[in-house]
C-alpha atoms as a PDB file:
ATOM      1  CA  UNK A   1      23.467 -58.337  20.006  1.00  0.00           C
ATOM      2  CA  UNK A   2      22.178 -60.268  22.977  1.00  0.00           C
ATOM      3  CA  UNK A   3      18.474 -61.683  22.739  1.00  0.00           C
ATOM      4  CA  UNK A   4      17.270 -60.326  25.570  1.00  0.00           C
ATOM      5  CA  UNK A   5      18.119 -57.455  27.866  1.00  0.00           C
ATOM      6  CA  UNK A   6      16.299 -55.563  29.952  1.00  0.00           C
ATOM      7  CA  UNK A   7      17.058 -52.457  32.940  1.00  0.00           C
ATOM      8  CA  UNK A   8      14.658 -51.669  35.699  1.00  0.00           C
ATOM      9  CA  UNK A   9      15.616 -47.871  36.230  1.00  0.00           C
ATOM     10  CA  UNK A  10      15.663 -46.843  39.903  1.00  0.00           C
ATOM     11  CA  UNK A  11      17.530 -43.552  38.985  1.00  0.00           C
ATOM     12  CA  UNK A  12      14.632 -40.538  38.988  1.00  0.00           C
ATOM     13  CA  UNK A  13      14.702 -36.840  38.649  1.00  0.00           C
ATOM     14  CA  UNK A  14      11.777 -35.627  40.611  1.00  0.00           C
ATOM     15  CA  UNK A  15       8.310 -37.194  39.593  1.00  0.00           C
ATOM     16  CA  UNK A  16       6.968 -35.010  36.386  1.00  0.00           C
ATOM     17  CA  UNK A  17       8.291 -37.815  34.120  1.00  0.00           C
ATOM     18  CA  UNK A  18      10.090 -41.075  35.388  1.00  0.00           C
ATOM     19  CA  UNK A  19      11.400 -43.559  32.936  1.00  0.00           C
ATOM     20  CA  UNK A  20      10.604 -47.599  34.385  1.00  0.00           C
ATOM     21  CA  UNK A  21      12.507 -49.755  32.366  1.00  0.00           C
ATOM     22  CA  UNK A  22      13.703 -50.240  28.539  1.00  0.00           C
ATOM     23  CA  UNK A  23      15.126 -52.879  26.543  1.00  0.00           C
ATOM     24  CA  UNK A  24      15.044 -55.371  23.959  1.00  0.00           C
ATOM     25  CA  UNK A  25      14.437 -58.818  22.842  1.00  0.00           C
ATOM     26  CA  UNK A  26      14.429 -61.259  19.864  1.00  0.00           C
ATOM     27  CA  UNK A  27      11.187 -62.649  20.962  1.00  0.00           C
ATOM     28  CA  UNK A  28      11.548 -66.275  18.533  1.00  0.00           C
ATOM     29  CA  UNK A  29       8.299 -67.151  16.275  1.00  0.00           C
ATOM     30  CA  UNK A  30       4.681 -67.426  18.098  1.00  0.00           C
ATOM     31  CA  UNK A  31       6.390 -66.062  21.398  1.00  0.00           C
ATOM     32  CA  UNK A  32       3.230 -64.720  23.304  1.00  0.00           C
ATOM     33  CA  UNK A  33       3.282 -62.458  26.372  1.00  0.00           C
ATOM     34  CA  UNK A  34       0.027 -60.992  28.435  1.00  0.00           C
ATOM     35  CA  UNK A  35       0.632 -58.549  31.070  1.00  0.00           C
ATOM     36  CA  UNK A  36      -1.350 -55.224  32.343  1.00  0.00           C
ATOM     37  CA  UNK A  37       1.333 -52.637  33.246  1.00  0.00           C
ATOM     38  CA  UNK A  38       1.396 -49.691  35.850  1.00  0.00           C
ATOM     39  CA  UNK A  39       2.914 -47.498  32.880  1.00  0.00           C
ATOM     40  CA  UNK A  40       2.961 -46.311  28.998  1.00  0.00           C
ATOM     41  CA  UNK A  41       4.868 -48.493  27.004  1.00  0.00           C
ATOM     42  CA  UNK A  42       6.401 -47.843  23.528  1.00  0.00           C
ATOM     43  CA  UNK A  43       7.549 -50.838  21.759  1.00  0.00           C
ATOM     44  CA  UNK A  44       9.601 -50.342  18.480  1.00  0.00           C
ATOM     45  CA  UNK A  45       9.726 -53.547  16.320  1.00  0.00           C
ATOM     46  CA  UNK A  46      12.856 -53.485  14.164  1.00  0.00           C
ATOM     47  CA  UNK A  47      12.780 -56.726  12.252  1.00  0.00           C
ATOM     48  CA  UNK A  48       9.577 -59.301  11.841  1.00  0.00           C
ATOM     49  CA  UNK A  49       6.420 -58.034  13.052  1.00  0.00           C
ATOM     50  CA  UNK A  50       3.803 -58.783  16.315  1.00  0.00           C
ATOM     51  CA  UNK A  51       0.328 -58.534  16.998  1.00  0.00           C
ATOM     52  CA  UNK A  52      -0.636 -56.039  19.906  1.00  0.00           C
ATOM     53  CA  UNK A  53      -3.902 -57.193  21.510  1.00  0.00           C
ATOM     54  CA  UNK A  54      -5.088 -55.038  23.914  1.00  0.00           C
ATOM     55  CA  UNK A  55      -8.718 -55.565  26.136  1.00  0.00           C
ATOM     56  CA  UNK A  56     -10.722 -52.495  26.990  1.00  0.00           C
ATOM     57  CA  UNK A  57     -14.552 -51.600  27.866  1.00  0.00           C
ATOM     58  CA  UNK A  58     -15.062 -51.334  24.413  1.00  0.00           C
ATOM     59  CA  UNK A  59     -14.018 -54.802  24.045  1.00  0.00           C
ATOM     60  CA  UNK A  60     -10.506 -56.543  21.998  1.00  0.00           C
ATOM     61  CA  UNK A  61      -8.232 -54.557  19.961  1.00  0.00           C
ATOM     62  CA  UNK A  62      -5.362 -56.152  17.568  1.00  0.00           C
ATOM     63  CA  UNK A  63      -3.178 -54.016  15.593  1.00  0.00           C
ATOM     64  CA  UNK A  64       0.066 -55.455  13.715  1.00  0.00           C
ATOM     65  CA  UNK A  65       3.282 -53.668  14.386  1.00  0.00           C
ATOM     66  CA  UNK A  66       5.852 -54.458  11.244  1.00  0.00           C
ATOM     67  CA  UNK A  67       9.214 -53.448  11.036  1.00  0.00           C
ATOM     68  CA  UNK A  68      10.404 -49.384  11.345  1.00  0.00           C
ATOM     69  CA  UNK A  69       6.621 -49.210  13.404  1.00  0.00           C
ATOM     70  CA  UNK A  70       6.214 -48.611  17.022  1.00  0.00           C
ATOM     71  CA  UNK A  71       3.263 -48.759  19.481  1.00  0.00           C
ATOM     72  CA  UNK A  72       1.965 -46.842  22.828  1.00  0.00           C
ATOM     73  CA  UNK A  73       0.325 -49.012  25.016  1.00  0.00           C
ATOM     74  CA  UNK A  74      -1.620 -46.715  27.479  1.00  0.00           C
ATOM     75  CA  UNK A  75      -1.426 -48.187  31.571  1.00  0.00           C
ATOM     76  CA  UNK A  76      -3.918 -50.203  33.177  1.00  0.00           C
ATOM     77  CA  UNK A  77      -5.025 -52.260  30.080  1.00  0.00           C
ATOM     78  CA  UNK A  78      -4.875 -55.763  29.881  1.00  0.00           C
ATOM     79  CA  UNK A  79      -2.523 -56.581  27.054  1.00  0.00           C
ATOM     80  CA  UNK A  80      -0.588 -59.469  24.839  1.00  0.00           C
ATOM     81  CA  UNK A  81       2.195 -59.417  22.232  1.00  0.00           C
ATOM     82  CA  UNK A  82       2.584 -61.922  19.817  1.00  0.00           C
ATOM     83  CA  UNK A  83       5.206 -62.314  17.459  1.00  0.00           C
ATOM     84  CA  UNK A  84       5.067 -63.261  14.057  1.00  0.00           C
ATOM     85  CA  UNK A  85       4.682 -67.330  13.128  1.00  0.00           C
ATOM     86  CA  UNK A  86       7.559 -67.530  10.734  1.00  0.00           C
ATOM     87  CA  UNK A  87      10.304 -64.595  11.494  1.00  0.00           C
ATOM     88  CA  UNK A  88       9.642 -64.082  15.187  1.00  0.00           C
ATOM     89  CA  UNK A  89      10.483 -60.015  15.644  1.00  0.00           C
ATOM     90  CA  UNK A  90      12.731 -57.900  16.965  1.00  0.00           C
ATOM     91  CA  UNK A  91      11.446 -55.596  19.727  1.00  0.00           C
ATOM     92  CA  UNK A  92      12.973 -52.495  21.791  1.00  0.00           C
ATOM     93  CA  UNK A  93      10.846 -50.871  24.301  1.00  0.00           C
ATOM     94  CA  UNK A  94      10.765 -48.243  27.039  1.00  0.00           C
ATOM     95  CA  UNK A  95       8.022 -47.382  29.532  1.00  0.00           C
ATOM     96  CA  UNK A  96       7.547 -44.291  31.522  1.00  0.00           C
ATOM     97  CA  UNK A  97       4.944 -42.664  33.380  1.00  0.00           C
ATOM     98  CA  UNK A  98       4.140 -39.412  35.486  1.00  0.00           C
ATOM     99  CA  UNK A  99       2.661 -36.480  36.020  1.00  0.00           C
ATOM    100  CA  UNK A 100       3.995 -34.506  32.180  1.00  0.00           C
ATOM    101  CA  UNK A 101       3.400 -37.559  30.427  1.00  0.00           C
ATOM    102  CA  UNK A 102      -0.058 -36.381  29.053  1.00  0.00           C
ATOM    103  CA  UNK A 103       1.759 -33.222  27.727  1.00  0.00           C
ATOM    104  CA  UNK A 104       5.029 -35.486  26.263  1.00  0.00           C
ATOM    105  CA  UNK A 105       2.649 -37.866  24.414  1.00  0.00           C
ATOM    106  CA  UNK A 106       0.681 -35.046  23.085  1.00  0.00           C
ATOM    107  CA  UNK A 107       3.772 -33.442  21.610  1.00  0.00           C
ATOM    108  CA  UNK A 108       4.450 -36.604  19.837  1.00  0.00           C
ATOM    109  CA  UNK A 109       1.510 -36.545  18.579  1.00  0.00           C
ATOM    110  CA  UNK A 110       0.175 -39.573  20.319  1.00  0.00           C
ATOM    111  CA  UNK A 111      -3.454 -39.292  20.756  1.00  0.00           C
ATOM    112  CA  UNK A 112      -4.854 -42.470  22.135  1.00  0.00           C
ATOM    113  CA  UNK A 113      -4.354 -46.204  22.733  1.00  0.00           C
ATOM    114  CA  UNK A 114      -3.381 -48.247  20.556  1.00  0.00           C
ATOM    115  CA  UNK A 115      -1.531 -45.330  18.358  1.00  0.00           C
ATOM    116  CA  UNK A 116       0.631 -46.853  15.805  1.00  0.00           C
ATOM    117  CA  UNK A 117       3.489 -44.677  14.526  1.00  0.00           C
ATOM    118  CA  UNK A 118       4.668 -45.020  11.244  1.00  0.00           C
ATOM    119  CA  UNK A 119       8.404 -44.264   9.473  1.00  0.00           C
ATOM    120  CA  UNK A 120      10.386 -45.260  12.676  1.00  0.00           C
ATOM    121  CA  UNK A 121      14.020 -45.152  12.148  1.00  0.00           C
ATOM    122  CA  UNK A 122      14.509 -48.402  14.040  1.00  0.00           C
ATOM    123  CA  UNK A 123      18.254 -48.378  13.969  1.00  0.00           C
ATOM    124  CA  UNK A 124      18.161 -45.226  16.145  1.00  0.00           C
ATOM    125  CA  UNK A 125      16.094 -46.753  18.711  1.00  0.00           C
ATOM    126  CA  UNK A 126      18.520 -49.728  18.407  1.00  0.00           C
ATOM    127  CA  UNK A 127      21.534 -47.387  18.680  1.00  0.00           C
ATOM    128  CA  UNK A 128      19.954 -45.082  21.896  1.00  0.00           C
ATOM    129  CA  UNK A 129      19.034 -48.221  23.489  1.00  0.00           C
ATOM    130  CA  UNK A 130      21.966 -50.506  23.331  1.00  0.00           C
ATOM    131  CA  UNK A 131      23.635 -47.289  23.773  1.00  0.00           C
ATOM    132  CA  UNK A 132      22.459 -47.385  27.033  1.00  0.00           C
ATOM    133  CA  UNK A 133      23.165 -51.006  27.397  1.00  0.00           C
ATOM    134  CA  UNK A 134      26.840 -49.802  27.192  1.00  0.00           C
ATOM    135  CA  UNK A 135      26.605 -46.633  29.510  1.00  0.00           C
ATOM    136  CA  UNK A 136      25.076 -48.722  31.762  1.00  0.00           C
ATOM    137  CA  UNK A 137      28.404 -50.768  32.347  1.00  0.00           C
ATOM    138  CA  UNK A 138      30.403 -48.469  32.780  1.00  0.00           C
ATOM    139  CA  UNK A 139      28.851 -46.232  35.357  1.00  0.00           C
ATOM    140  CA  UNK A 140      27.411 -46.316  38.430  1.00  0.00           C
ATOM    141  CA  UNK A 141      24.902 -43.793  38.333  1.00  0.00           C
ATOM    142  CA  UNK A 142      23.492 -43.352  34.672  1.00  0.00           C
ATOM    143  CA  UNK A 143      20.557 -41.391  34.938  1.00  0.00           C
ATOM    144  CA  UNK A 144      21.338 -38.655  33.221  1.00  0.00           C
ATOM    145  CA  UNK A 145      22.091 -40.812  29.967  1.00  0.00           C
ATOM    146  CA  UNK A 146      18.504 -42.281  30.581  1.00  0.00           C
ATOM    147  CA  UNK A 147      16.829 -39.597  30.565  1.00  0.00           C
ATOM    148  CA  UNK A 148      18.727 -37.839  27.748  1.00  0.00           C
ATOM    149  CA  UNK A 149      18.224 -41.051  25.734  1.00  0.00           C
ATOM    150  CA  UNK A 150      14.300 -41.095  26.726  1.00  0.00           C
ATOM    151  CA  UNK A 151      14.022 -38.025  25.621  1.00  0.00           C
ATOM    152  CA  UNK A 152      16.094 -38.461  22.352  1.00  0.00           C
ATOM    153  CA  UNK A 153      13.511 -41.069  21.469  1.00  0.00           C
ATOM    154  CA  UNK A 154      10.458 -38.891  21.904  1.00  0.00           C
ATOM    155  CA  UNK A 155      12.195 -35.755  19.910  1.00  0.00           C
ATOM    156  CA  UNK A 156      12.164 -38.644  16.918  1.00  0.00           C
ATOM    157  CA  UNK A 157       8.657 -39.577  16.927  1.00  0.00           C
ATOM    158  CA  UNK A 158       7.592 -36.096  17.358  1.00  0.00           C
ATOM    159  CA  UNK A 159       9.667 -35.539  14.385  1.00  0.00           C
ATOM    160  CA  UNK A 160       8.371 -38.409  12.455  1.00  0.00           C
ATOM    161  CA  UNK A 161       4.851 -37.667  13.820  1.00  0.00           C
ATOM    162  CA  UNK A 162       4.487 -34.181  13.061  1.00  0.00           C
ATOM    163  CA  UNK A 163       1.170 -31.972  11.116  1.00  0.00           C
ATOM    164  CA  UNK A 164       2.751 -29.362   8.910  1.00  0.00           C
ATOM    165  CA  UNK A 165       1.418 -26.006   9.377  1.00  0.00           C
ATOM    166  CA  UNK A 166      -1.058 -26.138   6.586  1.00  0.00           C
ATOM    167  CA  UNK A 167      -2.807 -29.228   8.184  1.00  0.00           C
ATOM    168  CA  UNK A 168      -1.437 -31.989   5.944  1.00  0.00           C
ATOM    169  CA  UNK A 169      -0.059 -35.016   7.677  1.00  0.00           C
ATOM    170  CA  UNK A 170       3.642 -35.764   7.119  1.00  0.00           C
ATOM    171  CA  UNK A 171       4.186 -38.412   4.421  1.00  0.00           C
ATOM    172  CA  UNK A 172       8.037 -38.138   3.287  1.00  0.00           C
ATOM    173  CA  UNK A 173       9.475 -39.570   6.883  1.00  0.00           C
ATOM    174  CA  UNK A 174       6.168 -40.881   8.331  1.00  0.00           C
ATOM    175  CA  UNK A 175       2.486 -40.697   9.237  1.00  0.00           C
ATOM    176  CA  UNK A 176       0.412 -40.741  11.796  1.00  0.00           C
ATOM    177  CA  UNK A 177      -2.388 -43.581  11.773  1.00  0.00           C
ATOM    178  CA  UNK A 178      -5.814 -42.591  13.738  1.00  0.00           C
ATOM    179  CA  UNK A 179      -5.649 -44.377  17.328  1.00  0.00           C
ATOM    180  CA  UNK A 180      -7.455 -48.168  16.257  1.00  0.00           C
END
């Protein structure tokens, strides 16, 4: 596996739901990175763990992200990642944004900022995204693979992130932890 890869998707199919960019990196121990993006962001952290700090009116928000856990980090907030001291973490990623997003979140399941999703199966998102890595090569026009694959990764964490009938929060593949 490389360390780091990323793809900045120009390919778009209308403007309900656009997917920006996805990828992955090995960030090493104590790597630290601060940005405020334009768009939702799910990171996925498959090995180590990292601290999501995110600013808000309310004030500063950290939640830990350990391995087979993933994060949505809503747009417009003023946010950091930092990975763990000893192990450093593995990270993949994809951000999106558009006019269905509200509904696609809400599927999932995904309530709020800062909503940390439980019972990942990390080496799916490792084998849809560097799936992609490899589609990518070998074709010139790949947006139908990146949406399939965007897609693909929401049907799992609506899966994982699911309320049974009777009310009862899914424990056997995952749970859903109250936005922080």
């Amino acid at each position: 596996m490389r360390e780091f890869w990323i793809y900045y998707n120009s390919n778009v199919i209308g403007s309900d739901f656009l997917v920006d960019e996805f990828g992955w990196y090995f960030s090493p121990p104590s790597y630290e990175f601060r940005e405020t993006r334009l768009n939702y962001i799910l990171h996925f952290v498959k090995k180590g763990s990292c601290d999501f700090t995110v600013w808000d009116k309310n004030g500063e928000t950290t939640v830990t992200v350990r391995e087979n856990e993933a994060i949505c980090i809503f747009p417009g907030y003023d946010h950091k990642y930092r990975a763990d001291d000893e192990r450093g973490c593995v990270r993949y990623w994809f951000s999106f944004r558009g006019n269905a997003v509200n509904e696609v979140l809400q599927k999932c399941n995904i309530s709020g900022q800062n909503s940390l999703i439980k019972g990942v199966d990390t080496d799916f998102i490792e084998k849809t995204i560097e799936g992609l890595y490899g589609n990518i090569q070998k074709q010139s026009d790949p947006t139908f693979e990146i949406y399939f694959a965007a897609y693909e990764l929401f049907a799992h964490i609506k899966n994982i992130n699911t309320v049974k009938s009777d009310g009862i929060k899914k424990t056997e593949k995952g749970v859903l932890i109250d936005s922080v």
